[in-house]
C-alpha atoms as a PDB file:
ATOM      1  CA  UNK A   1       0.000   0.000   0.000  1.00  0.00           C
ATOM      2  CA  UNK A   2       1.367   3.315  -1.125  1.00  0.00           C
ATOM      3  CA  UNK A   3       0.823   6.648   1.155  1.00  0.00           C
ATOM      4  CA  UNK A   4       0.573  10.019  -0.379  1.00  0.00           C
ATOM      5  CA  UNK A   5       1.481  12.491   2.292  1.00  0.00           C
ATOM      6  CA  UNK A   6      -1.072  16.120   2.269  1.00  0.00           C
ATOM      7  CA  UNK A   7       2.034  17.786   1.617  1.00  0.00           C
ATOM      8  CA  UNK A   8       2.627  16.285  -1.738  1.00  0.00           C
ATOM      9  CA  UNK A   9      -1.021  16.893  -2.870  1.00  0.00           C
ATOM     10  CA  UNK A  10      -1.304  19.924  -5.180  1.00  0.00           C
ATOM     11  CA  UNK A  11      -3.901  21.966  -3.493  1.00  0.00           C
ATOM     12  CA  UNK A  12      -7.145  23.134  -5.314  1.00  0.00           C
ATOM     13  CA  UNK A  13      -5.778  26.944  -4.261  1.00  0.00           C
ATOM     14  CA  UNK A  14      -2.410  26.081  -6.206  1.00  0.00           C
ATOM     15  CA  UNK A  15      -4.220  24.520  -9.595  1.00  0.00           C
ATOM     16  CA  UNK A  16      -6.145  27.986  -9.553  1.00  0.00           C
ATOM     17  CA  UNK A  17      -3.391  30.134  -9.415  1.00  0.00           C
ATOM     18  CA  UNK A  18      -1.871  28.279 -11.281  1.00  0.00           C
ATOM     19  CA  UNK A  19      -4.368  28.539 -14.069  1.00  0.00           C
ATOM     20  CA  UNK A  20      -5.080  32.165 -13.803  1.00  0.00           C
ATOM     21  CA  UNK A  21      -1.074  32.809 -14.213  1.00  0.00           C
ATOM     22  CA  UNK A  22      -1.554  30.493 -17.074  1.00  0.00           C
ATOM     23  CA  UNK A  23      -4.643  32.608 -19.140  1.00  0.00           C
ATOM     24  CA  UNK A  24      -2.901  36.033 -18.157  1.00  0.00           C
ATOM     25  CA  UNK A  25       0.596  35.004 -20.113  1.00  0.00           C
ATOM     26  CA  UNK A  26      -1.494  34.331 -23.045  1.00  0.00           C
ATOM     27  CA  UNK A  27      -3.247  37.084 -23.000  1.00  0.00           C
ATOM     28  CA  UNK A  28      -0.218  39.404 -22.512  1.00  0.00           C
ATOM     29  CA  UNK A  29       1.297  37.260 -25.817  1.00  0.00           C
ATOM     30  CA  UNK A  30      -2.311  37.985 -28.268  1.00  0.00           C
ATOM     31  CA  UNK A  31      -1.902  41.446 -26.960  1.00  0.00           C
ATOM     32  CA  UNK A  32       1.976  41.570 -27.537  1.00  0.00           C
ATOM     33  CA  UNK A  33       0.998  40.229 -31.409  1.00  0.00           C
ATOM     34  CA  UNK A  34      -2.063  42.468 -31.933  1.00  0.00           C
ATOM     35  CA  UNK A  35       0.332  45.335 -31.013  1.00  0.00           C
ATOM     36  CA  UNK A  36       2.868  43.951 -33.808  1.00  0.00           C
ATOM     37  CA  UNK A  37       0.405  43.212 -36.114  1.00  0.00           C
ATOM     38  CA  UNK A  38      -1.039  46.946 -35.770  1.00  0.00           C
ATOM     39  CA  UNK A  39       2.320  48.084 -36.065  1.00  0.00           C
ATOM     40  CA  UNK A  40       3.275  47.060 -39.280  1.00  0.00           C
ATOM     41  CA  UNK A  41       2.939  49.883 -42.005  1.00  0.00           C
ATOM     42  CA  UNK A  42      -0.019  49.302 -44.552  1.00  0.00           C
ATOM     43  CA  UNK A  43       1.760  49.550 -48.321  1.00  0.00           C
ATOM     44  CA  UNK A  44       1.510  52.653 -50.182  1.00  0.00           C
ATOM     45  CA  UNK A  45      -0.643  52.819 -53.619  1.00  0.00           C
ATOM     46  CA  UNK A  46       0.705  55.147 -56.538  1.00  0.00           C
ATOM     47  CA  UNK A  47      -1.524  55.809 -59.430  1.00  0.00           C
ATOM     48  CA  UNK A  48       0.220  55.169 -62.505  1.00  0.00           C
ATOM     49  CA  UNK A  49      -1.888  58.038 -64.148  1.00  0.00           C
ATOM     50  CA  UNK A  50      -4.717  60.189 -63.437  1.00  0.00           C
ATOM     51  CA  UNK A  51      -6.919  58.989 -66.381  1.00  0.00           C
ATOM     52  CA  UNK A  52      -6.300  55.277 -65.295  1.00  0.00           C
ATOM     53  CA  UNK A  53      -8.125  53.380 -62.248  1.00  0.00           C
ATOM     54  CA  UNK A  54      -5.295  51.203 -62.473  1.00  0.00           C
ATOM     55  CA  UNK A  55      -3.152  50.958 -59.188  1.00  0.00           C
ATOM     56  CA  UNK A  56       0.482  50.002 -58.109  1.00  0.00           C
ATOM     57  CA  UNK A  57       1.375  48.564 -54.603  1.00  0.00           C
ATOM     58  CA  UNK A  58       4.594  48.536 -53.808  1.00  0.00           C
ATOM     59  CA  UNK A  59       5.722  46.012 -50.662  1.00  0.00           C
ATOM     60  CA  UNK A  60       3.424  42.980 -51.940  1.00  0.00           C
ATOM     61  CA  UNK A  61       4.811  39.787 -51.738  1.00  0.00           C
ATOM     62  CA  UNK A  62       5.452  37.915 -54.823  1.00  0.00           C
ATOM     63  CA  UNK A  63       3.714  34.835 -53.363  1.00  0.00           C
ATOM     64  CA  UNK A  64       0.193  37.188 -53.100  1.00  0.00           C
ATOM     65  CA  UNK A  65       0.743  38.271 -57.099  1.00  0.00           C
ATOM     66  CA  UNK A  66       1.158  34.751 -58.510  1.00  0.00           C
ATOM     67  CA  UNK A  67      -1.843  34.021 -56.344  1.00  0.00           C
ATOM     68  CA  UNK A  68      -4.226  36.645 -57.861  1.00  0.00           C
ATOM     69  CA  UNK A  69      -2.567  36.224 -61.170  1.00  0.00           C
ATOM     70  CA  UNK A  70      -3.299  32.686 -61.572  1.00  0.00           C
ATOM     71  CA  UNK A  71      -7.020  33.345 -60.552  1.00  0.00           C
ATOM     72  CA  UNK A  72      -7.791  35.959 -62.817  1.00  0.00           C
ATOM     73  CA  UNK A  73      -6.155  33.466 -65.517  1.00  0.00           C
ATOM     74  CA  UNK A  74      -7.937  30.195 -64.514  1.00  0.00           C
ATOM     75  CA  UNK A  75     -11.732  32.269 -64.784  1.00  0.00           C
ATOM     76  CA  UNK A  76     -10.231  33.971 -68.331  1.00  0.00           C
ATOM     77  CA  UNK A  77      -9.017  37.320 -67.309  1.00  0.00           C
ATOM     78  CA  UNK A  78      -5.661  37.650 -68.186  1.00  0.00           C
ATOM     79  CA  UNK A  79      -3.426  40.832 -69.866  1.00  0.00           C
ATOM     80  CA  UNK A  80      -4.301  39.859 -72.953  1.00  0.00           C
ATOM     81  CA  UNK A  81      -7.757  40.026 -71.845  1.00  0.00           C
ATOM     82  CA  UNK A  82      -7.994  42.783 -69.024  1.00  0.00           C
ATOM     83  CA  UNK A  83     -11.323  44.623 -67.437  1.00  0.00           C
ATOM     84  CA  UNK A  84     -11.209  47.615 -69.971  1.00  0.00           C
ATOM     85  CA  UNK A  85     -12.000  50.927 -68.440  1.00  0.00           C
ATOM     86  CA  UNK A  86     -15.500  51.371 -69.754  1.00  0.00           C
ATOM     87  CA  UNK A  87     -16.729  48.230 -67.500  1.00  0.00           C
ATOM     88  CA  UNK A  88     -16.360  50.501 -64.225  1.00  0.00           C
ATOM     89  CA  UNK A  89     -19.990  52.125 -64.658  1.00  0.00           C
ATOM     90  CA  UNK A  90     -23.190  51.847 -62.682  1.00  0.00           C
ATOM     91  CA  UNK A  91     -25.263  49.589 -64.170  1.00  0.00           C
ATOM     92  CA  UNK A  92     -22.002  47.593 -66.629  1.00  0.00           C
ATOM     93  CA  UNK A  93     -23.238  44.715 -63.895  1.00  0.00           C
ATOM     94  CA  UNK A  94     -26.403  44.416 -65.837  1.00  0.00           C
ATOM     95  CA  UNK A  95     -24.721  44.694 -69.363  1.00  0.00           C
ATOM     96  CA  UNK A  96     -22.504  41.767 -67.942  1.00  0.00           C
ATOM     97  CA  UNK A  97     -25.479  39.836 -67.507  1.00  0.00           C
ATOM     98  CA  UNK A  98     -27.245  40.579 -70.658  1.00  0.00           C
ATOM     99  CA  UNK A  99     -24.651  39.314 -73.001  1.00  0.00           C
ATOM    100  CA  UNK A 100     -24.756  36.319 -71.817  1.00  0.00           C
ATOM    101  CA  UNK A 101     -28.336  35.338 -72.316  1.00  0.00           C
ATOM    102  CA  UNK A 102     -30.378  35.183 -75.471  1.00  0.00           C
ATOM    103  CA  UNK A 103     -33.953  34.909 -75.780  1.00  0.00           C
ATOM    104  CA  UNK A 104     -35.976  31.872 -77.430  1.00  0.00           C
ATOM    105  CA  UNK A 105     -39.408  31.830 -76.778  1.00  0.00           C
ATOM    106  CA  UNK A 106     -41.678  34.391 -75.282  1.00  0.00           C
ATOM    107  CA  UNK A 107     -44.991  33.842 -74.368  1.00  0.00           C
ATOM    108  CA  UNK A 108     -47.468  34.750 -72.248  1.00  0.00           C
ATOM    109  CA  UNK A 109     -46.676  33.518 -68.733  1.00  0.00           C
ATOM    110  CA  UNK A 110     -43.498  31.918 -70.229  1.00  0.00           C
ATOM    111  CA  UNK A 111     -39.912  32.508 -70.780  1.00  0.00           C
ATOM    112  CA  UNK A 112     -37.180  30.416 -72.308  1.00  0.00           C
ATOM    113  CA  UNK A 113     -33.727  31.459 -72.544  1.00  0.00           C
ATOM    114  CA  UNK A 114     -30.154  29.926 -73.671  1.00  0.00           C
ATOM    115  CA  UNK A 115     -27.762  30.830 -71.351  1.00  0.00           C
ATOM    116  CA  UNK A 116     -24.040  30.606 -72.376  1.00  0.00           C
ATOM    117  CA  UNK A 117     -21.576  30.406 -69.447  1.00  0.00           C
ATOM    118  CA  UNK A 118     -18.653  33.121 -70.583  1.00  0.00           C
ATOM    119  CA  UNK A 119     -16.157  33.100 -68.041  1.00  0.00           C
ATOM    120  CA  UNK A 120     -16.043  36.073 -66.684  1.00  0.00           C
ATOM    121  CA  UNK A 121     -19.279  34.476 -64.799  1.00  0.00           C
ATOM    122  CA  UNK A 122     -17.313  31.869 -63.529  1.00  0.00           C
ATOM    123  CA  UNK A 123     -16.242  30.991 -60.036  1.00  0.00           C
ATOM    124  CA  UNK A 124     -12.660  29.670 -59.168  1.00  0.00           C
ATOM    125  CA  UNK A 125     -14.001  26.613 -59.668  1.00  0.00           C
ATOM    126  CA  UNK A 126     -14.621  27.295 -63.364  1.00  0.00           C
ATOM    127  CA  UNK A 127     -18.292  26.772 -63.213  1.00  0.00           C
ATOM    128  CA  UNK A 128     -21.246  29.341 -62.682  1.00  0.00           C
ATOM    129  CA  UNK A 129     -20.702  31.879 -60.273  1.00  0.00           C
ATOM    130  CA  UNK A 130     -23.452  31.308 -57.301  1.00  0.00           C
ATOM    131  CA  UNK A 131     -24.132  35.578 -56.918  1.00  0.00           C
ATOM    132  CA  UNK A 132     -24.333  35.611 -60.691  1.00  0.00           C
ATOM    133  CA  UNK A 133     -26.731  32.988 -61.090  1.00  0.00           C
ATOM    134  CA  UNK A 134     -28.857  34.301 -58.248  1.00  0.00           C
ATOM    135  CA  UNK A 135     -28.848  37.991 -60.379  1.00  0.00           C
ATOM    136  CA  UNK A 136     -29.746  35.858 -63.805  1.00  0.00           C
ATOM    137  CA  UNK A 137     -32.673  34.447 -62.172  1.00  0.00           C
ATOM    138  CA  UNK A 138     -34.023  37.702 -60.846  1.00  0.00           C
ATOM    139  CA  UNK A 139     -33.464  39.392 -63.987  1.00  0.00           C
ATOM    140  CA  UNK A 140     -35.997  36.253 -65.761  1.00  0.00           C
ATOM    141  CA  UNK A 141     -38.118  36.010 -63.709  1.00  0.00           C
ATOM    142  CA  UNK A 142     -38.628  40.080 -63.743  1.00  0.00           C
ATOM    143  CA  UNK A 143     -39.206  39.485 -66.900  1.00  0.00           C
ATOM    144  CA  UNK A 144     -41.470  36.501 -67.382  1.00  0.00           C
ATOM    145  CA  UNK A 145     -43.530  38.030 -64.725  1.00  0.00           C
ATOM    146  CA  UNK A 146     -43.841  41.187 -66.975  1.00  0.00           C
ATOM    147  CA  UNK A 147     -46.013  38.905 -69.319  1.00  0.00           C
ATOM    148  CA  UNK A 148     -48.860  38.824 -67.465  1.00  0.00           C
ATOM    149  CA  UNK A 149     -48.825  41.931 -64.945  1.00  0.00           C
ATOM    150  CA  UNK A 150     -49.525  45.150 -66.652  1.00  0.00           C
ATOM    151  CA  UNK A 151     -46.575  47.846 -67.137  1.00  0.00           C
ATOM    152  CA  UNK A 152     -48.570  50.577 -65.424  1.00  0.00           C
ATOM    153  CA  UNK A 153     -48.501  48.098 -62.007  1.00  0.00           C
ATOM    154  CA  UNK A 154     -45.107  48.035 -59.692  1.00  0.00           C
ATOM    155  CA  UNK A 155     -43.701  44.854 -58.895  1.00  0.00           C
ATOM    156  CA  UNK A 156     -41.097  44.280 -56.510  1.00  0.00           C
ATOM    157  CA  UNK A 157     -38.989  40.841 -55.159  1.00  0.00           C
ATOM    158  CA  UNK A 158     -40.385  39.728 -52.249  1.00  0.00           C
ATOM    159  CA  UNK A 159     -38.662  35.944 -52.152  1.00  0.00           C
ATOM    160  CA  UNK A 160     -36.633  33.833 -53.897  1.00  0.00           C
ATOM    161  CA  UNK A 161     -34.872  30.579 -53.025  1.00  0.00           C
ATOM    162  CA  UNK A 162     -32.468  28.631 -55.406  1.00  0.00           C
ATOM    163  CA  UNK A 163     -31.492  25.251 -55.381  1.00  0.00           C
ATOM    164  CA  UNK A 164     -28.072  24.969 -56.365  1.00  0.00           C
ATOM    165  CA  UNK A 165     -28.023  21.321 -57.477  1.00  0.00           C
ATOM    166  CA  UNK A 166     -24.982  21.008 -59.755  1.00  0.00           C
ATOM    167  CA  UNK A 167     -22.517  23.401 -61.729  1.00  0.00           C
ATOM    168  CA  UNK A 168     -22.423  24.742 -65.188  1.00  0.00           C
ATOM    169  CA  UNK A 169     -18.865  24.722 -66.845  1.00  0.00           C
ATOM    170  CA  UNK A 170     -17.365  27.644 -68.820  1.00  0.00           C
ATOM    171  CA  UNK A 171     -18.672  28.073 -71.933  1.00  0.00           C
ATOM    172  CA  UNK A 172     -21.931  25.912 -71.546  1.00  0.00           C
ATOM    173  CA  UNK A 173     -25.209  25.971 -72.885  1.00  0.00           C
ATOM    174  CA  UNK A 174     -27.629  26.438 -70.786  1.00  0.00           C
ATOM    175  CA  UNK A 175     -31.623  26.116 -71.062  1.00  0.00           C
ATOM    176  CA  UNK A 176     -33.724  28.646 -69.170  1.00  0.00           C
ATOM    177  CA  UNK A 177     -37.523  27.855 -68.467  1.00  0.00           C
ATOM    178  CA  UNK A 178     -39.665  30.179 -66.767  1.00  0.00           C
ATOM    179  CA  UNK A 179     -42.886  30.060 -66.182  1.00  0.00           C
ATOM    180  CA  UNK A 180     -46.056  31.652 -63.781  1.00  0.00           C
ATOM    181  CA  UNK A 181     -47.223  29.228 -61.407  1.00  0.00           C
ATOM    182  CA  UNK A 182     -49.440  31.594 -59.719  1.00  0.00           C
ATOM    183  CA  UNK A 183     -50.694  34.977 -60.466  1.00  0.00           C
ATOM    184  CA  UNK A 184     -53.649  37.409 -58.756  1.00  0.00           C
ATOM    185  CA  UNK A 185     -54.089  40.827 -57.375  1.00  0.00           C
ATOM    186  CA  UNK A 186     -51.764  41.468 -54.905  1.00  0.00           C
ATOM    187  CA  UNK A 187     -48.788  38.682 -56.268  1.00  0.00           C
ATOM    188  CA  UNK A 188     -47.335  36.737 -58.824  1.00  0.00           C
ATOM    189  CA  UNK A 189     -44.961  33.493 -58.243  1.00  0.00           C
ATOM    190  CA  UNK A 190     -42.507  32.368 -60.657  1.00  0.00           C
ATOM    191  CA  UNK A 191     -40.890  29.075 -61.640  1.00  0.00           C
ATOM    192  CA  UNK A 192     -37.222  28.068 -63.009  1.00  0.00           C
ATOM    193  CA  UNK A 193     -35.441  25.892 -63.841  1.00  0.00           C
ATOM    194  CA  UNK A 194     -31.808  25.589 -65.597  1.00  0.00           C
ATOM    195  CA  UNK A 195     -30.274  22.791 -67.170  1.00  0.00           C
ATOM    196  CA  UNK A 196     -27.166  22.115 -69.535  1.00  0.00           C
ATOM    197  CA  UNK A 197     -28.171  21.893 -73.327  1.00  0.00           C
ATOM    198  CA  UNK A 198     -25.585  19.095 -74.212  1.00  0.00           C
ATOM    199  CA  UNK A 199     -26.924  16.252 -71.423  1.00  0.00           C
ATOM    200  CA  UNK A 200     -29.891  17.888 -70.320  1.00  0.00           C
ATOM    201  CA  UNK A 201     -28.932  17.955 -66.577  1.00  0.00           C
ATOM    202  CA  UNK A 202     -30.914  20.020 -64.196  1.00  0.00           C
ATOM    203  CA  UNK A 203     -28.270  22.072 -62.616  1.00  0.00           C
ATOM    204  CA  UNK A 204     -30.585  25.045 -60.710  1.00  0.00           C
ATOM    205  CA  UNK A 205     -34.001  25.806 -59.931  1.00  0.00           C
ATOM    206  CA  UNK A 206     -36.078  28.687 -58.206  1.00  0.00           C
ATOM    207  CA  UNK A 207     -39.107  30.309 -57.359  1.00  0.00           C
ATOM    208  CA  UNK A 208     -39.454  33.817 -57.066  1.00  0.00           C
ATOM    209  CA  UNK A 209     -42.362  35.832 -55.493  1.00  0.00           C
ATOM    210  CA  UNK A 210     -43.435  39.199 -56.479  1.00  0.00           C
ATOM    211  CA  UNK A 211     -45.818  41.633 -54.548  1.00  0.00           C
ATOM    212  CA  UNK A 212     -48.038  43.902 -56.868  1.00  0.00           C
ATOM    213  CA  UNK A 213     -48.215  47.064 -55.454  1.00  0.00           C
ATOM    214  CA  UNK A 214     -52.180  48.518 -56.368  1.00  0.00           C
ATOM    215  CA  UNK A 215     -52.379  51.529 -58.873  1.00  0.00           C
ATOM    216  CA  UNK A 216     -52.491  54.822 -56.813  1.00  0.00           C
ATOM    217  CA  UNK A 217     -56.036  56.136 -57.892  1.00  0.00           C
ATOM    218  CA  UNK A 218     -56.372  60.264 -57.252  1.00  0.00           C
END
């Protein structure tokens, strides 16, 4: 049988000083690192000229460049290729947009569409961009709900949830259908769905919801 004297028994006073001395060294080091951190100069930006947008850092690390470089080359943006100066506008977003869809069929309470994955609408994983299919299908189903409620009536989005079930490559063909589901005085609901020309694989749906405001009557 082994004995444990008291005197060799770490206290329950001792483990909590110890503890405390413990949590205040590391919160001396995160402040100690926070301070360096802070400390460090933020790198200076020269404008090359003052009709360009076009910036130079100096102090970047090489590492960061190739980085940046090599994604703006994987999604097809490259020098030979560079954002031209006329794309920093308010609505060239839109434009973006537009040029990459082309109408097929309009009817009444229906929209298709063929829409051709370019890559500036690509993600870094070379497929459709999630934000910039979630601004193609509100600009669709805008308009397919424009077939059946009257121009002089105000519409705005209410809801709209997307399914992203698969991705569409660079340069694919894509099929657009939209279509009313539901439409009466005070809303109109819209149905999507997106799917790859070449295999006919649905890749997104969504539904959108649209709140008719009433004509103001004076």
């Amino acid at each position: 049988m082994i004995q444990v004297s008291v005197a060799d028994r770490p206290t329950r006073k001792s483990n909590f000083s110890r503890k405390r001395k413990e949590e205040r060294e590391r919160k001396r080091e995160g402040r100690k690192k926070m301070e360096k951190h802070t400390a460090t100069p933020r790198p200076k930006a020269e404008a090359t000229s003052s009709n360009s947008s076009k910036t130079i850092v100096n102090d970047v690390s090489t590492e960061y460049v190739s980085a940046i470089s090599g994604f703006f080359q994987k999604v097809g943006v490259s020098h030979s290729n560079s954002i031209p100066d006329f794309c920093n506008n308010k609505y060239f977003y839109s434009h973006l947009i537009r040029d990459a869809i082309k109408p097929d069929q309009v009817l009444r309470g229906r929209i298709t569409c063929l829409l051709t994955v370019t890559p500036v609408l690509a993600n870094f994983y070379a497929s459709l961009h999630g934000g910039a299919m979630a601004a193609i299908a509100e600009m669709l189903s805008i308009a397919c709900a424009r077939t059946v409620v009257a121009e002089d009536k105000d519409i705005f989005l209410g809801d709209m949830s997307i399914s992203y079930l698969s991705g569409a490559p660079i340069h694919a063909e894509v099929m657009v259908d939209c279509s009313v589901v539901k439409s009466g005085r005070n809303l109109t609901v819209v149905a999507m769905e997106f799917k790859v020309k070449k295999t006919g694989q649905l890749t997104y749906t969504a539904h959108a919801t649209f709140y008719n405001m009433p004509i103001a009557k004076l």
